[in-house]
Structure formats: C-alpha cells, structure tokens
PDB file of N, CA and C in Angstrom:
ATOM      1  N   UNK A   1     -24.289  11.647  -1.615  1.00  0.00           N
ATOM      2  CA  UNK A   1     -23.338  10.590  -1.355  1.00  0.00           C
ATOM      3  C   UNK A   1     -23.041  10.539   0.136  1.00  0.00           C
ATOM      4  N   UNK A   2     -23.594   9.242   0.736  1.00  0.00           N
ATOM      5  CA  UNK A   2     -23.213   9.446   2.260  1.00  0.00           C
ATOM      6  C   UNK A   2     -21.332   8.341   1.988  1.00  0.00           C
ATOM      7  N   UNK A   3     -20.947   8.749   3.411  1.00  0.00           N
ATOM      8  CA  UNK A   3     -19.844   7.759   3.371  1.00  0.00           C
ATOM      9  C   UNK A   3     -20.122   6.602   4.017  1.00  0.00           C
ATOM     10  N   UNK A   4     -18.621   5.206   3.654  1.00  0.00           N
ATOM     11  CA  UNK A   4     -19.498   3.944   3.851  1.00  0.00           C
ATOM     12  C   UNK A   4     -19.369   3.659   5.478  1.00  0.00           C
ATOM     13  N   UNK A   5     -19.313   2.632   5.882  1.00  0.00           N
ATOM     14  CA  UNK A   5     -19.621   2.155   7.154  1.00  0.00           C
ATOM     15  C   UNK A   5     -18.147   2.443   7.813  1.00  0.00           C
ATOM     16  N   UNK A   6     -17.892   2.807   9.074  1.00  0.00           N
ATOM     17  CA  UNK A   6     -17.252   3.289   9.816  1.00  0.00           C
ATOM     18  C   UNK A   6     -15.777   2.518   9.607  1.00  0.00           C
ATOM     19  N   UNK A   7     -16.100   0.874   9.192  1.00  0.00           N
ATOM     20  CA  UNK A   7     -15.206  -0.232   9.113  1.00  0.00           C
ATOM     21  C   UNK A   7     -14.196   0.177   7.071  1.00  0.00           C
ATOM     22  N   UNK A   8     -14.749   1.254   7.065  1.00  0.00           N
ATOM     23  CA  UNK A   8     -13.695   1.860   5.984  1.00  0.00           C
ATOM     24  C   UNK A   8     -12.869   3.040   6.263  1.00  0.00           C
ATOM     25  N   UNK A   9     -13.707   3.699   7.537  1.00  0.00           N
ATOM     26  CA  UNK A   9     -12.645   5.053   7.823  1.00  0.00           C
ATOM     27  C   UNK A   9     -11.492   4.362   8.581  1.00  0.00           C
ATOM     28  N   UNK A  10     -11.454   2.975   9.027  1.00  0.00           N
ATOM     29  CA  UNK A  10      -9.775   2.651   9.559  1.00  0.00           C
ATOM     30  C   UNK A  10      -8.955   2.795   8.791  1.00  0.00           C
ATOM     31  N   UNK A  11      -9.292   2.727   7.502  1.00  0.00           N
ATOM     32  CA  UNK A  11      -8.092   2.329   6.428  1.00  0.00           C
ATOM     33  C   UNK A  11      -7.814   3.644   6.227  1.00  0.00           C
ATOM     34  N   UNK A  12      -8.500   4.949   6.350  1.00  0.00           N
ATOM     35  CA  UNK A  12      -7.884   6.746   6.383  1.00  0.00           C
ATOM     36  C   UNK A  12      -7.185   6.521   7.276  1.00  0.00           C
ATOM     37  N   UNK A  13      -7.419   5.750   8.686  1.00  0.00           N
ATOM     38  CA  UNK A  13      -6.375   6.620  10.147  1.00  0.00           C
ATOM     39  C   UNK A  13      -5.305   5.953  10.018  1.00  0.00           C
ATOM     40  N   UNK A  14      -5.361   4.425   9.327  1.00  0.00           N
ATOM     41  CA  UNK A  14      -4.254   3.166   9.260  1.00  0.00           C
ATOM     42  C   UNK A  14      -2.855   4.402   8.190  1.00  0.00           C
ATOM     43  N   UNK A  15      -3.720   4.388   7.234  1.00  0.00           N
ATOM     44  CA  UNK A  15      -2.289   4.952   6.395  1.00  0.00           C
ATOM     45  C   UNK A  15      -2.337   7.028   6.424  1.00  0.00           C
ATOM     46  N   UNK A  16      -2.698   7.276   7.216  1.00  0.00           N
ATOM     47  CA  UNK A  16      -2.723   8.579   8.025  1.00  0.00           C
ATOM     48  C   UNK A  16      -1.484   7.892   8.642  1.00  0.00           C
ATOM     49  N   UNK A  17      -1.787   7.266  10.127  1.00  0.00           N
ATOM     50  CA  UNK A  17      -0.781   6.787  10.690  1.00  0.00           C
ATOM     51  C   UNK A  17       0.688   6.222   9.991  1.00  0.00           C
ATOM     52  N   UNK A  18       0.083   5.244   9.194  1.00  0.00           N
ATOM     53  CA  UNK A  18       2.014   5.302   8.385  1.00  0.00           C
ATOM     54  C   UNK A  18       2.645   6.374   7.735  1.00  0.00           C
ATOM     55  N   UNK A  19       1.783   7.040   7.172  1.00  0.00           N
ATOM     56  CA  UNK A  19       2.273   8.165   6.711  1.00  0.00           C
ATOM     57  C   UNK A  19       2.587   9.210   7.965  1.00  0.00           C
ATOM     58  N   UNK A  20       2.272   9.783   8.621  1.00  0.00           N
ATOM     59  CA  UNK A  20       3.193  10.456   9.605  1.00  0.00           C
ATOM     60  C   UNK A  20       4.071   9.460   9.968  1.00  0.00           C
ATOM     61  N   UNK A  21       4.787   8.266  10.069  1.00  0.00           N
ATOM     62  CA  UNK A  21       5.775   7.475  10.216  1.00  0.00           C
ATOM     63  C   UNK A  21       6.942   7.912   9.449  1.00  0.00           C
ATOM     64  N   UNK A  22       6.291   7.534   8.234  1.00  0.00           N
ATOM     65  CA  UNK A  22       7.057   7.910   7.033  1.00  0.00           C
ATOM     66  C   UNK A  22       7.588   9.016   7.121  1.00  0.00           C
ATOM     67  N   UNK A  23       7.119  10.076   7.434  1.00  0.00           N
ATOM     68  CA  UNK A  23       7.081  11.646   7.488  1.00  0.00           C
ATOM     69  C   UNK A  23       8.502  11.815   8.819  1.00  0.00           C
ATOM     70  N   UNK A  24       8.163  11.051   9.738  1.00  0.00           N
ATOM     71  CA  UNK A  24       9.505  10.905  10.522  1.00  0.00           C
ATOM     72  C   UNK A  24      10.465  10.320  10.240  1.00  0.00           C
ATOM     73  N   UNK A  25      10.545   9.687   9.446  1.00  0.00           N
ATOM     74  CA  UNK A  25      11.724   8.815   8.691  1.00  0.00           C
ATOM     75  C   UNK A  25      12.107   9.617   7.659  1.00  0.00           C
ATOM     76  N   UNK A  26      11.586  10.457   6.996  1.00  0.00           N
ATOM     77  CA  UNK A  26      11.844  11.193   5.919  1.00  0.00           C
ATOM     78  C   UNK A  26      13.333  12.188   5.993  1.00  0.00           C
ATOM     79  N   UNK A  27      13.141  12.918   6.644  1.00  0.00           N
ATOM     80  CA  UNK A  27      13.892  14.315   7.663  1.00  0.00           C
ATOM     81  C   UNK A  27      15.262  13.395   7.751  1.00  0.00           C
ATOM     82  N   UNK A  28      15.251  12.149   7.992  1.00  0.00           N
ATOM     83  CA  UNK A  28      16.799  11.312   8.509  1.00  0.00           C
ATOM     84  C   UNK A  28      17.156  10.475   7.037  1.00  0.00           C
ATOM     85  N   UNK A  29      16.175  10.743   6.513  1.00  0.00           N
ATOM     86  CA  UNK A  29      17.382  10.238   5.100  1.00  0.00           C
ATOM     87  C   UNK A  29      18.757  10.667   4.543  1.00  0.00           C
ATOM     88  N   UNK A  30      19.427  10.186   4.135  1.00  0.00           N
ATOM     89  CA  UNK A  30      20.636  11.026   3.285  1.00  0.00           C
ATOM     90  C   UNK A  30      19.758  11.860   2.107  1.00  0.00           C
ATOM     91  N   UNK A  31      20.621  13.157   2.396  1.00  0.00           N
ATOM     92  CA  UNK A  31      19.793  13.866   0.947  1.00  0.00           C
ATOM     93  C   UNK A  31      19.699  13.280  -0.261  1.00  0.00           C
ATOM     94  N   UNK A  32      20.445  12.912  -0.741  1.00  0.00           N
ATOM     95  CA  UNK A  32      20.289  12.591  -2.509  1.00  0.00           C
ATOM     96  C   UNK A  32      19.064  11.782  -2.121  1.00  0.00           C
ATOM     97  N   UNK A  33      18.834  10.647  -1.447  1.00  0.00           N
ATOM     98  CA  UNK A  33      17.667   9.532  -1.476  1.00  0.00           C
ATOM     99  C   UNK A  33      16.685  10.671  -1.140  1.00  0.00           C
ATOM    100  N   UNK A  34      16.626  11.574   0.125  1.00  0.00           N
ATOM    101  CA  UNK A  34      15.044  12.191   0.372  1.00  0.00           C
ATOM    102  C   UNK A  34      15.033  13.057  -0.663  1.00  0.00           C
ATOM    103  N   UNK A  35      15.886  13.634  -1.465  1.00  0.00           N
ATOM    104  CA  UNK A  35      14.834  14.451  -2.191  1.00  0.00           C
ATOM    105  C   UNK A  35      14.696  13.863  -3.676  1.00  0.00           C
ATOM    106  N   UNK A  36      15.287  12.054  -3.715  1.00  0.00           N
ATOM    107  CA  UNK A  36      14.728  11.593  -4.944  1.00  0.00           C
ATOM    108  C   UNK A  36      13.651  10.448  -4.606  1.00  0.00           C
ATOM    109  N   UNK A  37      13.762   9.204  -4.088  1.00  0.00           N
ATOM    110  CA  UNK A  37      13.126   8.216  -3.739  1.00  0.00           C
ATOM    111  C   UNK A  37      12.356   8.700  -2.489  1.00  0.00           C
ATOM    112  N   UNK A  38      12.691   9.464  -1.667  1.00  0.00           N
ATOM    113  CA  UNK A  38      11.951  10.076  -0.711  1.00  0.00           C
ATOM    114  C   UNK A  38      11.082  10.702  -1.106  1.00  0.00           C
ATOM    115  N   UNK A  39      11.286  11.532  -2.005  1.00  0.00           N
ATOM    116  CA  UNK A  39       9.802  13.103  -2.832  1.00  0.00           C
ATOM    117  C   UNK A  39       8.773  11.807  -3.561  1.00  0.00           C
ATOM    118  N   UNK A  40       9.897  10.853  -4.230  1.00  0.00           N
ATOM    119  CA  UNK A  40       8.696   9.724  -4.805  1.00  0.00           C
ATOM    120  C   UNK A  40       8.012   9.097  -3.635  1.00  0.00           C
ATOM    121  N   UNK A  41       7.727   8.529  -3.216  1.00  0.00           N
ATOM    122  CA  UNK A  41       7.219   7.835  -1.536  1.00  0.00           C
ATOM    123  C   UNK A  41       6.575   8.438  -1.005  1.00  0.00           C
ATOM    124  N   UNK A  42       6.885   9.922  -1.029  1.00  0.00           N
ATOM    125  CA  UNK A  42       5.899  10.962  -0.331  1.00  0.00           C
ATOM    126  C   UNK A  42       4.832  11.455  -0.805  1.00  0.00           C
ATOM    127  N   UNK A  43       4.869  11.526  -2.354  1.00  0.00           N
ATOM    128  CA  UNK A  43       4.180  11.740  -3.090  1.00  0.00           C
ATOM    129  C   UNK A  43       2.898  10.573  -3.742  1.00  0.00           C
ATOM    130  N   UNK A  44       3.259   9.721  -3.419  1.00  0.00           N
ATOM    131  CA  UNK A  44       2.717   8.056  -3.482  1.00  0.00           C
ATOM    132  C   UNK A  44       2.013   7.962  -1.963  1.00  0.00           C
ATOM    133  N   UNK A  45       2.000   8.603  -1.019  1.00  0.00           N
ATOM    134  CA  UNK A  45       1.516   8.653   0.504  1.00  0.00           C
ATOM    135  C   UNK A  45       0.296   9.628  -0.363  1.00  0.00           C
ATOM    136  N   UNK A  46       0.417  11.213  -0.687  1.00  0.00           N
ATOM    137  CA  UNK A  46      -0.390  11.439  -0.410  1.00  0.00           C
ATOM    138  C   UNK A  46      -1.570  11.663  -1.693  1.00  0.00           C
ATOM    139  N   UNK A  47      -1.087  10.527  -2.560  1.00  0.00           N
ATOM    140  CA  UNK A  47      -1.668  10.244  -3.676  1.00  0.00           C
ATOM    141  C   UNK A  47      -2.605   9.315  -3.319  1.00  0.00           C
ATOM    142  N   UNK A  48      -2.628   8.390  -2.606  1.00  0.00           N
ATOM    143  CA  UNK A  48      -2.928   7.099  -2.076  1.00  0.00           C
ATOM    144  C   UNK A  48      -4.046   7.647  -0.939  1.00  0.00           C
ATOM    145  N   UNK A  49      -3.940   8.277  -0.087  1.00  0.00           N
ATOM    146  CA  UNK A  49      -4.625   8.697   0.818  1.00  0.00           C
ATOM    147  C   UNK A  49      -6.186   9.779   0.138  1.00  0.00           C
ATOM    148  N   UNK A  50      -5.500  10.729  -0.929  1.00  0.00           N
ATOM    149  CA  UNK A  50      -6.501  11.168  -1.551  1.00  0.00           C
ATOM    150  C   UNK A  50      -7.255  10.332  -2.678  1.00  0.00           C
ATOM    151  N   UNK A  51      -6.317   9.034  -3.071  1.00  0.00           N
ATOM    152  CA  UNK A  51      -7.707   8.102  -3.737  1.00  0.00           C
ATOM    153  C   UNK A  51      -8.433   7.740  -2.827  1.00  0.00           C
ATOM    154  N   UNK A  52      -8.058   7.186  -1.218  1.00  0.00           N
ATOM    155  CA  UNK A  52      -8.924   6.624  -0.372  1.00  0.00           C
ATOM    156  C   UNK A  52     -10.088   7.220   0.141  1.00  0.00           C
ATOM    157  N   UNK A  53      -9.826   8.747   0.173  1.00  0.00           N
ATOM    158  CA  UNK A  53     -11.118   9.768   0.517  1.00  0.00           C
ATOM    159  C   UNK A  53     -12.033  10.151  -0.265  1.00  0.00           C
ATOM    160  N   UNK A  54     -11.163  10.043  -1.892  1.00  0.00           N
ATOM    161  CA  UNK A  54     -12.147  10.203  -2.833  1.00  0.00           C
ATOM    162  C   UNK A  54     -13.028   8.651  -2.997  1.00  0.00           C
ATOM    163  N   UNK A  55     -12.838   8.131  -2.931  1.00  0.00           N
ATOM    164  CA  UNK A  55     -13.404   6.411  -3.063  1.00  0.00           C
ATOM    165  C   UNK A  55     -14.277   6.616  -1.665  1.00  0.00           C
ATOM    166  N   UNK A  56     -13.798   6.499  -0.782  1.00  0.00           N
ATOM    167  CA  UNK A  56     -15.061   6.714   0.816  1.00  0.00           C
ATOM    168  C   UNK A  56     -16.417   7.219   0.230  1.00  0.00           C
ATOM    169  N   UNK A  57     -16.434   9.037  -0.666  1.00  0.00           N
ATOM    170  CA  UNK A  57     -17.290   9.650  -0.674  1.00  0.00           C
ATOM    171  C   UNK A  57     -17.963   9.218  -2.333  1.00  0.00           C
ATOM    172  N   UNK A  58     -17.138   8.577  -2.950  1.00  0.00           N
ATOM    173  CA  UNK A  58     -17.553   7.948  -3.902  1.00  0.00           C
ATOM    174  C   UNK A  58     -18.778   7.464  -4.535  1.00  0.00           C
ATOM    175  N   UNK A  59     -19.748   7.310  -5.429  1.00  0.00           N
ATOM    176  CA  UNK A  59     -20.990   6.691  -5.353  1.00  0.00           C
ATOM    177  C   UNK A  59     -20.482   4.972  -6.155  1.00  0.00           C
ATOM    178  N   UNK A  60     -21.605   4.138  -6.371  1.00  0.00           N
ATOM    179  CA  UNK A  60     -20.886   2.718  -6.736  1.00  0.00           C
ATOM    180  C   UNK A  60     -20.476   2.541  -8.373  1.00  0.00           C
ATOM    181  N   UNK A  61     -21.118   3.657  -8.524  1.00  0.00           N
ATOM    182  CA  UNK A  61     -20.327   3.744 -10.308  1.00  0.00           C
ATOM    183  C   UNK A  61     -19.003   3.858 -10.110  1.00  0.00           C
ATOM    184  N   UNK A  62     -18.761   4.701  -9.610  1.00  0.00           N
ATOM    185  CA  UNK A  62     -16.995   5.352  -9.680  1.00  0.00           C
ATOM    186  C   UNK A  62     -16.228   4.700  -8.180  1.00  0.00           C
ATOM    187  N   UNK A  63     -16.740   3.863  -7.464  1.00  0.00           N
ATOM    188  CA  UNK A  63     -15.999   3.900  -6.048  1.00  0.00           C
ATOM    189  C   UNK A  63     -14.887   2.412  -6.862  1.00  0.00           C
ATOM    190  N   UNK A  64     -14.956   1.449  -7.353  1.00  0.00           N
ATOM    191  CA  UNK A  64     -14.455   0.619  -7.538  1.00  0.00           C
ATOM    192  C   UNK A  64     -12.712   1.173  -8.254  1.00  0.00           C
ATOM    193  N   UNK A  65     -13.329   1.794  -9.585  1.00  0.00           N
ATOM    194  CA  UNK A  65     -12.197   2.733 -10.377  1.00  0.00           C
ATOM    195  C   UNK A  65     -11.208   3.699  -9.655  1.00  0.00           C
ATOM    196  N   UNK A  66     -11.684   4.066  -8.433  1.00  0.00           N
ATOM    197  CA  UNK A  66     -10.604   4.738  -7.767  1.00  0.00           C
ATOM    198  C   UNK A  66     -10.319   3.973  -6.316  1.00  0.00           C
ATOM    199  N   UNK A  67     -10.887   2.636  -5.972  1.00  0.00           N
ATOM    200  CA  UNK A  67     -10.107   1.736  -5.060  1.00  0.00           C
ATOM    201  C   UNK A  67      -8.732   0.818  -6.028  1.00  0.00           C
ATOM    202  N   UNK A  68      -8.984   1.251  -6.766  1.00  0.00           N
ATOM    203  CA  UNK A  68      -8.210   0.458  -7.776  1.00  0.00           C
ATOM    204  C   UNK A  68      -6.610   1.242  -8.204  1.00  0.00           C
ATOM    205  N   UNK A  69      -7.006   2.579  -8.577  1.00  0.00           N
ATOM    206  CA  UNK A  69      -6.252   3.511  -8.649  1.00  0.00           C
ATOM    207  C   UNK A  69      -5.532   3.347  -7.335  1.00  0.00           C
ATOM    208  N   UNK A  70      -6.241   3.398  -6.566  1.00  0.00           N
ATOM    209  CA  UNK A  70      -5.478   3.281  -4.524  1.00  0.00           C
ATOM    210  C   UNK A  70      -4.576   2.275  -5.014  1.00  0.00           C
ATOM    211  N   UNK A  71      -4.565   1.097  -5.132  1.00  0.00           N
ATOM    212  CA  UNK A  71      -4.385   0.241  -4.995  1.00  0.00           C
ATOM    213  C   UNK A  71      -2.738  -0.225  -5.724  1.00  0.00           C
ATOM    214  N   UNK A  72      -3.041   0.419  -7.704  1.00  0.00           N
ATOM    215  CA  UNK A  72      -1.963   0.865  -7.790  1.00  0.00           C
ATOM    216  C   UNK A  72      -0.765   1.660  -7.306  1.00  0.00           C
ATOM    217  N   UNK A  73      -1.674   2.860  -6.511  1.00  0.00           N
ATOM    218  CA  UNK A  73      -0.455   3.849  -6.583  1.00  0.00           C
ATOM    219  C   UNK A  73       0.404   3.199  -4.933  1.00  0.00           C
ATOM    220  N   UNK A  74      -0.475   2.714  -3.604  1.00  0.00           N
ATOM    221  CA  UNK A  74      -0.036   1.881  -3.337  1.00  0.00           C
ATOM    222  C   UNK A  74       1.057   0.774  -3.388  1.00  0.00           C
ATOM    223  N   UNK A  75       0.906  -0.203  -4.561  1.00  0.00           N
ATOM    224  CA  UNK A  75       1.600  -0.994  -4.825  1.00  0.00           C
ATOM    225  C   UNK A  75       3.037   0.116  -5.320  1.00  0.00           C
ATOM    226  N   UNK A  76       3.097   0.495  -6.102  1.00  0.00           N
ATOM    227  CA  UNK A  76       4.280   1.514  -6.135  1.00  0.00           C
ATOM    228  C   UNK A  76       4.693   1.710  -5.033  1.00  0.00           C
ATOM    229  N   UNK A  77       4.308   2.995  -4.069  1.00  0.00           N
ATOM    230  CA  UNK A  77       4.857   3.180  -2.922  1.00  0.00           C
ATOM    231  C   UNK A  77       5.453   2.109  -2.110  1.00  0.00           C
ATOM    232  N   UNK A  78       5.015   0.706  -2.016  1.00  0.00           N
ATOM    233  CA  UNK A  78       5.492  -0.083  -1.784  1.00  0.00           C
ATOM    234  C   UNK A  78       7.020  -0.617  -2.272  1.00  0.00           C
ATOM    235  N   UNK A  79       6.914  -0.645  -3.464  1.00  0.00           N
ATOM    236  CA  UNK A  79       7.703  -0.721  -4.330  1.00  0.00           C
ATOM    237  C   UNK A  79       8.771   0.342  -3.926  1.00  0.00           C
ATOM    238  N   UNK A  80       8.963   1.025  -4.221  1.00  0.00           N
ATOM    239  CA  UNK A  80       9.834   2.544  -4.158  1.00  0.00           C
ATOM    240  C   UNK A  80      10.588   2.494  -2.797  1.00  0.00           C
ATOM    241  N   UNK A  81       9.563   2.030  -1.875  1.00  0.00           N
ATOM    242  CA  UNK A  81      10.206   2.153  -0.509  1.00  0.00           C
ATOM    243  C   UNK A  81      11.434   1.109  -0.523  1.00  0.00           C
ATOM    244  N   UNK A  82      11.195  -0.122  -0.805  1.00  0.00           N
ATOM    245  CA  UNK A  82      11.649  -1.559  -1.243  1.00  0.00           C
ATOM    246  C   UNK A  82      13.342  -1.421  -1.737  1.00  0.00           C
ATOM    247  N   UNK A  83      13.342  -0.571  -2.851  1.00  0.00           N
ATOM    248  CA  UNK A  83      14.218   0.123  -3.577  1.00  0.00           C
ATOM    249  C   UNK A  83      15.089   1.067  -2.270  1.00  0.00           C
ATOM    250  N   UNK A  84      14.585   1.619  -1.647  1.00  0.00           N
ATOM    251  CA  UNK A  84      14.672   2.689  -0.903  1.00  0.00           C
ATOM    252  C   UNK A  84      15.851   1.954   0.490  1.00  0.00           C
ATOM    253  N   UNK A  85      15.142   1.087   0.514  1.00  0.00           N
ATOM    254  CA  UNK A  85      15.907  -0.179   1.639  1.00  0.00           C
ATOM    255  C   UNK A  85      16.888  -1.113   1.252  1.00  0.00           C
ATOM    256  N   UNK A  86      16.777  -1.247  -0.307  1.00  0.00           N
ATOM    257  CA  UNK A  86      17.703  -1.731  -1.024  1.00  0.00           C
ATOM    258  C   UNK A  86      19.123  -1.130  -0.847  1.00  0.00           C
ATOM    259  N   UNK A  87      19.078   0.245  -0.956  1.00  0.00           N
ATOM    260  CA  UNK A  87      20.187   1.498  -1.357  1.00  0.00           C
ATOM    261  C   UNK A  87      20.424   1.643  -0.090  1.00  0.00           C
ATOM    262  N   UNK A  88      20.165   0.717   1.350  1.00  0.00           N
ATOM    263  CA  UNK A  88      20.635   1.670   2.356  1.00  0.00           C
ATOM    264  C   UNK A  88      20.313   2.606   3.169  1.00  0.00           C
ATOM    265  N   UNK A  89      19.736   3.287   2.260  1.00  0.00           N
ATOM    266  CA  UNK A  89      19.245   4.498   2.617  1.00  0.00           C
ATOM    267  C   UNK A  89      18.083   4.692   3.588  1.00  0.00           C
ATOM    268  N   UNK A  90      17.862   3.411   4.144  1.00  0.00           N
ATOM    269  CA  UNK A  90      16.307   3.583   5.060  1.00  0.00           C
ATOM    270  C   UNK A  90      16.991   2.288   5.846  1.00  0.00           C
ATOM    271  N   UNK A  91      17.291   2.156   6.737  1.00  0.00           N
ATOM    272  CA  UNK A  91      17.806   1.340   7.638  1.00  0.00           C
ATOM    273  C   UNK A  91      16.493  -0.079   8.174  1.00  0.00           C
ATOM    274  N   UNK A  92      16.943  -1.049   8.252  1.00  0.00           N
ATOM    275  CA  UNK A  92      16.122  -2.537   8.454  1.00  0.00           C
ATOM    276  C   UNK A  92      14.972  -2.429   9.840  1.00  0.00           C
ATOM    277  N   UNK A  93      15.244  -1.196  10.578  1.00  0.00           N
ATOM    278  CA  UNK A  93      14.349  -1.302  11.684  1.00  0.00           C
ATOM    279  C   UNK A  93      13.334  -0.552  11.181  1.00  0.00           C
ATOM    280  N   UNK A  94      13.433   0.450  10.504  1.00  0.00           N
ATOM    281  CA  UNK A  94      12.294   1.516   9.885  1.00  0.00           C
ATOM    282  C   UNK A  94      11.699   0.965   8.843  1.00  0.00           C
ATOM    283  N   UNK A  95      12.167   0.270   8.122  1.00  0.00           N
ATOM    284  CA  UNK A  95      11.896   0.091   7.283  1.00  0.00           C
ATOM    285  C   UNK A  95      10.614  -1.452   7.479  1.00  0.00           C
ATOM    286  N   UNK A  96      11.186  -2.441   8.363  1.00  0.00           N
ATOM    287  CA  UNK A  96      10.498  -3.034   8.998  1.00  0.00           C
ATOM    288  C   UNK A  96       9.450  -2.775   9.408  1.00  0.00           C
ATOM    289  N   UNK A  97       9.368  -1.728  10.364  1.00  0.00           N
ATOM    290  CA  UNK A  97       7.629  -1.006  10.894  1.00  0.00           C
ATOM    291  C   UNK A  97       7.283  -0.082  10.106  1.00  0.00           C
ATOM    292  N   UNK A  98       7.719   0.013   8.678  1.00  0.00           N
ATOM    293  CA  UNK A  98       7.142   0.966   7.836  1.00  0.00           C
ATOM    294  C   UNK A  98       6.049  -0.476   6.887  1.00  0.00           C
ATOM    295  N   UNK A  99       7.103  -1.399   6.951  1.00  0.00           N
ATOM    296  CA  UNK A  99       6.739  -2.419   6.031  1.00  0.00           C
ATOM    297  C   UNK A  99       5.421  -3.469   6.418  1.00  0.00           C
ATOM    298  N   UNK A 100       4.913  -3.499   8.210  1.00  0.00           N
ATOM    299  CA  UNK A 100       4.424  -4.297   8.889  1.00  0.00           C
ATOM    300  C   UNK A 100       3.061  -3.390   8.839  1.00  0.00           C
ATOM    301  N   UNK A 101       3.255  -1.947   9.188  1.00  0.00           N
ATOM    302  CA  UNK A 101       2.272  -1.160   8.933  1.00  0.00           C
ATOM    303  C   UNK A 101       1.394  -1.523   7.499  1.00  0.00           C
ATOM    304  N   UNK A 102       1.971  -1.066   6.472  1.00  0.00           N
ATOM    305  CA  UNK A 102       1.937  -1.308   5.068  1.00  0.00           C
ATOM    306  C   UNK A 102       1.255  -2.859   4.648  1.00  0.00           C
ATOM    307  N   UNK A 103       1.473  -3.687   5.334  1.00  0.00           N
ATOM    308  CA  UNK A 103       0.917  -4.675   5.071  1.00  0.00           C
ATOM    309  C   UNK A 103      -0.117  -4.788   5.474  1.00  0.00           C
ATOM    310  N   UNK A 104      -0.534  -4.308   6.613  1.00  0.00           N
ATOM    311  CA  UNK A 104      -2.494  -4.616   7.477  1.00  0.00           C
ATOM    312  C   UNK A 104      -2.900  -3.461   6.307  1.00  0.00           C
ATOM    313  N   UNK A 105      -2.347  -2.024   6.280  1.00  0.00           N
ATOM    314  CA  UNK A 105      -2.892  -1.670   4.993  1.00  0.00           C
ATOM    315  C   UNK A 105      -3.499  -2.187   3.935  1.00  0.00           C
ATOM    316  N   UNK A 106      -2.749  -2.998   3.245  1.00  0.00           N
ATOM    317  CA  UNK A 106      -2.801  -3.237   1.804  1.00  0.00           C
ATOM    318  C   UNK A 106      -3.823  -4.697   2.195  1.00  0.00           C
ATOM    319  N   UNK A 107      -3.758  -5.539   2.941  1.00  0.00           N
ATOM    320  CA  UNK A 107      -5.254  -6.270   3.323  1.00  0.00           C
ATOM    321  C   UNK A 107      -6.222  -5.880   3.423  1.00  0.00           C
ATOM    322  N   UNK A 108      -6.440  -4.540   4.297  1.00  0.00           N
ATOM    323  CA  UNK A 108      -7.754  -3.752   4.286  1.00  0.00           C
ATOM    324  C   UNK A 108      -8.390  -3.193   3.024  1.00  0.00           C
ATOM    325  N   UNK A 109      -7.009  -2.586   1.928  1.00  0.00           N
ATOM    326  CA  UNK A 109      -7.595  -2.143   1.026  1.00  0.00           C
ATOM    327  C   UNK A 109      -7.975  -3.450  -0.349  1.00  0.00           C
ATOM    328  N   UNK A 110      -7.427  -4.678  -0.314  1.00  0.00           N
ATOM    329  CA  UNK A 110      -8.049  -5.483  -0.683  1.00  0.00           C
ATOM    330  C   UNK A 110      -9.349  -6.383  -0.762  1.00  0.00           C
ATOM    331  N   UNK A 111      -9.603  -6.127   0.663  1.00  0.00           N
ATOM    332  CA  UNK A 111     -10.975  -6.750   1.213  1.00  0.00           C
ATOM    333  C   UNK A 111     -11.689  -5.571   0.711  1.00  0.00           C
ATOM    334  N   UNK A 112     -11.599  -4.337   0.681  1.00  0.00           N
ATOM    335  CA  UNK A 112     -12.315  -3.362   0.434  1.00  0.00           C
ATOM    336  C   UNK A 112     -13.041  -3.535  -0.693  1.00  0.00           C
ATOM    337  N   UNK A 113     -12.053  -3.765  -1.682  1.00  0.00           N
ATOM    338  CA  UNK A 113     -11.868  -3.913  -3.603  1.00  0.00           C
ATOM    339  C   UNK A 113     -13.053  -5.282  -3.345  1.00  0.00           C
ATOM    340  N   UNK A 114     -13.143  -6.466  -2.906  1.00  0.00           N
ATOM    341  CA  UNK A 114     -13.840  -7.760  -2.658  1.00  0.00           C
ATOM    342  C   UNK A 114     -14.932  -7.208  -2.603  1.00  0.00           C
ATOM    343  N   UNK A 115     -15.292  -6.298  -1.666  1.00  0.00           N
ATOM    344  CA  UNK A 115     -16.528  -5.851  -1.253  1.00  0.00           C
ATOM    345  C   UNK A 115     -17.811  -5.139  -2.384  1.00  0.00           C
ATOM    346  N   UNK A 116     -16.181  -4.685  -3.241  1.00  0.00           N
ATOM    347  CA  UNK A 116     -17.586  -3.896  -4.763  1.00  0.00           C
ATOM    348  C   UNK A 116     -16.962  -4.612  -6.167  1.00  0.00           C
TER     349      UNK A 116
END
C-alpha cells in the first residue's frame, strides 16, 4: 500500500494544525465543560485524525469506508464544539478560528470522499 498523492497529506497537517488549536483552547475552559464536552472534542480530534491516516494508507476496497467514518466522527466534533459555544464555555473569538479552520477541513475531506 503506497500513500496517495501529496494533495491528501494537507488534510493530516490542516487538522494536526486545528487540533493543536484546540489543544490550546482546551487548558482555558471552565472545568465542568473541559472535562465533559472538552474530553468529547478531544476525543473526536483524535479519532478523526486516526481515520485520516488509516484511509491515506488504505487500499481502494477499504479507503472509502473509513473516509466516511472521518467524516462522521468529524461532523460530531463539529457538532459538540457548536454545543460547546452554545454554553459559553468557548468564547466567539476561539471559537470562530476554531470554526474557519474546521471548515477548509471538512471541504478537503469532502472532495476527498468525490474522488473514490
């Protein structure tokens, strides 16, 4: 299994990069939110990141079934954060460049899904 064309490892450094974002935003939550909606979010980061590496090295039987899986667990994290900004608890500027990030994300990993 080689990996695919270079124009898929952005989407590792893209949400690499939000995720250490996240990871700095984390530490400044109010406790009750980081260690409930926060442990969820974090856990949805690095759920999401290990479908994306497993899908890279993937062959074309199985690469679709776990861009997909991405894709869900993704949409959650999205979700969760959403919630997360709802409660306060993540203030409109972070949450903003958490959210702007998150979006060139979730295009890349769509065009991806197009592709197989």
């Amino acid at each position: 299994m080689s990996p695919p064309p270079d124009g898929n490892f952005s989407i590792l450094q893209k949400l690499t990069a939000a995720y250490l974002l996240w990871h700095n935003f984390l530490n400044q939550l109010p406790r009750l939110a980081r260690y409930s909606l926060g442990t969820k979010i974090d856990s949805l980061f690095a759920e999401t990141l290990e479908l994306v590496l497993s899908a890279r090295y993937a062959g074309k039987d199985s690469k679709l079934a776990l861009i997909n899986k991405a894709i869900v667990k993704f949409d959650a994290l999205k979700f969760f954060l959403q919630i997360l900004w709802q409660s306060k608890a993540l203030d409109n500027k972070k949450y903003l460049c958490l959210s702007e990030a998150l979006s060139e994300i979730g295009k890349i990993m769509g065009g991806w899904k197009k592709l197989f």
